[in-house]
C-alpha atoms as a PDB file:
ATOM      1  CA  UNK A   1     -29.973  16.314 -42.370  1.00  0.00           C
ATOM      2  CA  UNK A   2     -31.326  13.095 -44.058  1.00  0.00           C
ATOM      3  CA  UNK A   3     -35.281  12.817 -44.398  1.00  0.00           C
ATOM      4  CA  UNK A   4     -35.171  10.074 -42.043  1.00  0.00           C
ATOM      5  CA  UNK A   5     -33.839  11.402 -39.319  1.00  0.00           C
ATOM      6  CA  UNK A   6     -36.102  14.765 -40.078  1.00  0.00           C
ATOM      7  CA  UNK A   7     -39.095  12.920 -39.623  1.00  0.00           C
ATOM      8  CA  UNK A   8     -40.064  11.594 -36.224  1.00  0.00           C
ATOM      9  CA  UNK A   9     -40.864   7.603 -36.107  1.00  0.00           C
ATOM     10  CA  UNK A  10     -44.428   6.782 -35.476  1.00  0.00           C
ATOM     11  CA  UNK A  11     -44.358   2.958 -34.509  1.00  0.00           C
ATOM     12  CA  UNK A  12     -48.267   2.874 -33.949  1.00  0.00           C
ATOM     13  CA  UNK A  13     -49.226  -0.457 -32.206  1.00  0.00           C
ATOM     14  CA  UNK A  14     -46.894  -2.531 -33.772  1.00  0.00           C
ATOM     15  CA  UNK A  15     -43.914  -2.805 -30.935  1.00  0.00           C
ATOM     16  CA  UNK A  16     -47.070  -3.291 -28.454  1.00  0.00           C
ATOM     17  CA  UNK A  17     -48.022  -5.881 -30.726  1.00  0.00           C
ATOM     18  CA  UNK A  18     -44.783  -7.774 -30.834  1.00  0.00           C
ATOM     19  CA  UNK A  19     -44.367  -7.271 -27.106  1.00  0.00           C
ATOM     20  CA  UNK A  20     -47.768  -9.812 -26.547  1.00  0.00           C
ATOM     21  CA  UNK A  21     -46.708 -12.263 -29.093  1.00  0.00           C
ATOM     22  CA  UNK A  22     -43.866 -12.692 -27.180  1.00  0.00           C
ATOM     23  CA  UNK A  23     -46.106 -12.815 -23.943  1.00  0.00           C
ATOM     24  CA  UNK A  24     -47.797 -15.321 -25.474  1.00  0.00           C
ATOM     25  CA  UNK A  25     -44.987 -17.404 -26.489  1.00  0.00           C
ATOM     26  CA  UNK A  26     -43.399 -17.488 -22.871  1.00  0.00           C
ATOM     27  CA  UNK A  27     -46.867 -18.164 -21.555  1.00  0.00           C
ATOM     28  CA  UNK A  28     -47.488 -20.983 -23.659  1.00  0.00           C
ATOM     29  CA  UNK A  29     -43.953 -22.463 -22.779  1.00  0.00           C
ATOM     30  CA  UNK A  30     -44.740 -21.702 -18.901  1.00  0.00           C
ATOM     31  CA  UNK A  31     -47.900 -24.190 -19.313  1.00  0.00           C
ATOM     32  CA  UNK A  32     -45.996 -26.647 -21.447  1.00  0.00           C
ATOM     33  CA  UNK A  33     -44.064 -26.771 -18.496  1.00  0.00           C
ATOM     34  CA  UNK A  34     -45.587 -26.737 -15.865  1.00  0.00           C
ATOM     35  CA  UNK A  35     -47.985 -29.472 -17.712  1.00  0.00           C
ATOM     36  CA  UNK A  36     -44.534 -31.356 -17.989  1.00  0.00           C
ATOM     37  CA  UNK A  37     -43.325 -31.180 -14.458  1.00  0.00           C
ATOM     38  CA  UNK A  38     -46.741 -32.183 -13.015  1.00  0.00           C
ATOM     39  CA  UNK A  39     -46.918 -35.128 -15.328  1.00  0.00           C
ATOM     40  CA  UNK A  40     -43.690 -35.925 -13.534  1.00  0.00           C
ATOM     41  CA  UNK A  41     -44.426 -35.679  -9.903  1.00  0.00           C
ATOM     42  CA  UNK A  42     -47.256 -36.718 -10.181  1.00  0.00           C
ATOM     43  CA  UNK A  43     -46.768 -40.531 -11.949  1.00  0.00           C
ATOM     44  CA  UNK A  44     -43.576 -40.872 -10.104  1.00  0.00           C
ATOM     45  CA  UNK A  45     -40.563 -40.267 -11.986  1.00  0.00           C
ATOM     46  CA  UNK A  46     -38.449 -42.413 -13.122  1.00  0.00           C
ATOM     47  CA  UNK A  47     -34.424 -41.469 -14.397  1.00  0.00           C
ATOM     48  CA  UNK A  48     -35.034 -40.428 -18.029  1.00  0.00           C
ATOM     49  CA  UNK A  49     -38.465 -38.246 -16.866  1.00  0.00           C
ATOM     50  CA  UNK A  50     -36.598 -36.521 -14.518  1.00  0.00           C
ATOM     51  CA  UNK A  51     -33.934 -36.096 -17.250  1.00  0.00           C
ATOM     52  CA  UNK A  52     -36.584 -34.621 -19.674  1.00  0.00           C
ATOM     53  CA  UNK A  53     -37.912 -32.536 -16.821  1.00  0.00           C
ATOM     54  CA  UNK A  54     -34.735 -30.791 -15.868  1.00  0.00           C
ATOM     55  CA  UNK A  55     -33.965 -30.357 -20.166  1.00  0.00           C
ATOM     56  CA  UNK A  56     -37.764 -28.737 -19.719  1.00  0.00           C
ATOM     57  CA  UNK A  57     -36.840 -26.093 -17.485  1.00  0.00           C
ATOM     58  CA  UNK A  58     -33.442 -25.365 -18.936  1.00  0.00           C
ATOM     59  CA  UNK A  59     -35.122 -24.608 -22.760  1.00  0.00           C
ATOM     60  CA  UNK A  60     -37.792 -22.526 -20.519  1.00  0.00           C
ATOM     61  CA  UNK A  61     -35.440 -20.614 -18.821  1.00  0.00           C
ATOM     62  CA  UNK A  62     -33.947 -19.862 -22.302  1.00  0.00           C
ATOM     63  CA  UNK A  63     -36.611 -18.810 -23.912  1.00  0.00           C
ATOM     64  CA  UNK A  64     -37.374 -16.790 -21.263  1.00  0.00           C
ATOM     65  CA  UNK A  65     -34.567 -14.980 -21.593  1.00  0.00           C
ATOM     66  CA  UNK A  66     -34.611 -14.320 -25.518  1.00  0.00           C
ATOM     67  CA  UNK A  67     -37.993 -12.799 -24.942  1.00  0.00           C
ATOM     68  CA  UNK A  68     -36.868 -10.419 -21.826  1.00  0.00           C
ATOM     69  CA  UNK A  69     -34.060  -9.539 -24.309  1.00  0.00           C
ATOM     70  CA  UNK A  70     -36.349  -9.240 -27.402  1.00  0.00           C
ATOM     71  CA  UNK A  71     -39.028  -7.227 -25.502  1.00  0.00           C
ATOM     72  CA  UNK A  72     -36.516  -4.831 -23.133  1.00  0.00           C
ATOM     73  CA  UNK A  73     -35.007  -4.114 -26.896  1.00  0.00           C
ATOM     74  CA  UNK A  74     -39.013  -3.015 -28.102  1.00  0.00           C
ATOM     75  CA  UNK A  75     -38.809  -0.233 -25.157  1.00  0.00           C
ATOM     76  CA  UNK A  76     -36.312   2.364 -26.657  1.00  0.00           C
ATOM     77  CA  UNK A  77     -37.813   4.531 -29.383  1.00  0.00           C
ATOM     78  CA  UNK A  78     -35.668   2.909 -32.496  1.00  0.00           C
ATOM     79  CA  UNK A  79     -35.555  -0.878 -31.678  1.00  0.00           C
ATOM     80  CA  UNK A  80     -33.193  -2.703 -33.817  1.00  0.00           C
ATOM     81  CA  UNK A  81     -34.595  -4.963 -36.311  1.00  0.00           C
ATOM     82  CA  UNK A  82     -34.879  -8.969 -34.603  1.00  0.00           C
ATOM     83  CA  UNK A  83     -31.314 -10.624 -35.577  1.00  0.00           C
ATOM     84  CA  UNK A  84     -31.121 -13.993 -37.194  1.00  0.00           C
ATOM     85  CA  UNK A  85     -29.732 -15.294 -34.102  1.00  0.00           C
ATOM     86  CA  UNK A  86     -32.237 -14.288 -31.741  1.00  0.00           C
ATOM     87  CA  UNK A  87     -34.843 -15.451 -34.277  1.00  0.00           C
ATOM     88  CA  UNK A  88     -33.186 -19.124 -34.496  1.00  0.00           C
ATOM     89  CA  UNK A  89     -32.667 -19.587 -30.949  1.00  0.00           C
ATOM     90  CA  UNK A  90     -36.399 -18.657 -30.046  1.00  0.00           C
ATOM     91  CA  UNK A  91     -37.359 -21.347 -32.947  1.00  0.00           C
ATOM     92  CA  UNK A  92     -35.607 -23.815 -32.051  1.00  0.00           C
ATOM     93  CA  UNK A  93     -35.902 -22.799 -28.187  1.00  0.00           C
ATOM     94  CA  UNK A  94     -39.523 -23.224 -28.516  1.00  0.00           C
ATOM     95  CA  UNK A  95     -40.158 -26.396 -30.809  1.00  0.00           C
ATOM     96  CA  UNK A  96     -37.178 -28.408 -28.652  1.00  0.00           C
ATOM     97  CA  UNK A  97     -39.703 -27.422 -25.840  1.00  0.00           C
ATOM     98  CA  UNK A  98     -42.591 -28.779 -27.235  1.00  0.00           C
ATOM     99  CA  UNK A  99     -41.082 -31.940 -28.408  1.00  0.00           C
ATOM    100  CA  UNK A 100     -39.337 -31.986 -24.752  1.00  0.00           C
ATOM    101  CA  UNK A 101     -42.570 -31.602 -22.890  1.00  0.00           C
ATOM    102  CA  UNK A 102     -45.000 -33.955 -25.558  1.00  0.00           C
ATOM    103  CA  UNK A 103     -42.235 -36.644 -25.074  1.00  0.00           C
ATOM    104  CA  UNK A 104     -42.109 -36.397 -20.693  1.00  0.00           C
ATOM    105  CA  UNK A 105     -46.315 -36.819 -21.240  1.00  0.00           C
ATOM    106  CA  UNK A 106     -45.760 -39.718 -23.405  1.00  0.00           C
ATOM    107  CA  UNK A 107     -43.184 -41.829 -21.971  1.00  0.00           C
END
């Protein structure tokens, strides 16, 4: 028997800390769009805001579901560590968002 596996894991706070910053993350895409699809029906929308609008939800949608993923993965008692995958899609999921939503309030 290794040391490791000898010794019980103590996470402390930290998977309850990861678990909000992911909270926040989805929250703060929720109001980018839901800023974003008010701008929309609300002004009128023309073709390419609708366009932007329906890309808006999509990249929501999908970083919603990396962070369900990322935080159902935080509940078991030896999560595994974030891959490089997950990590690049919730980057880029979340920037193309905020360029998608800054670009509907600005057209």
């Amino acid at each position: 028997m290794s040391v490791a596996q000898a010794v019980p894991r103590d996470p402390g706070l930290q998977p309850e800390r990861t678990r909000l910053a992911w909270r926040r993350t989805t929250l703060a895409c929720t109001v980018a769009t839901a800023l974003g699809v008010r701008a929309v029906l609300h002004d009128g929308a023309s073709a390419a805001d609708a366009v932007m609008c329906a890309l808006c939800l999509l990249l929501w949608l999908g970083v919603l579901a990396v962070a369900h993923r990322r935080m159902t993965a935080l509940s078991t008692a030896r999560p595994r560590p974030l891959g490089p995958r997950v990590a690049v899609a919730a980057a880029l999921g979340t920037t193309a968002l905020a360029v998608c939503a800054m670009g509907m309030l600005f057209t």
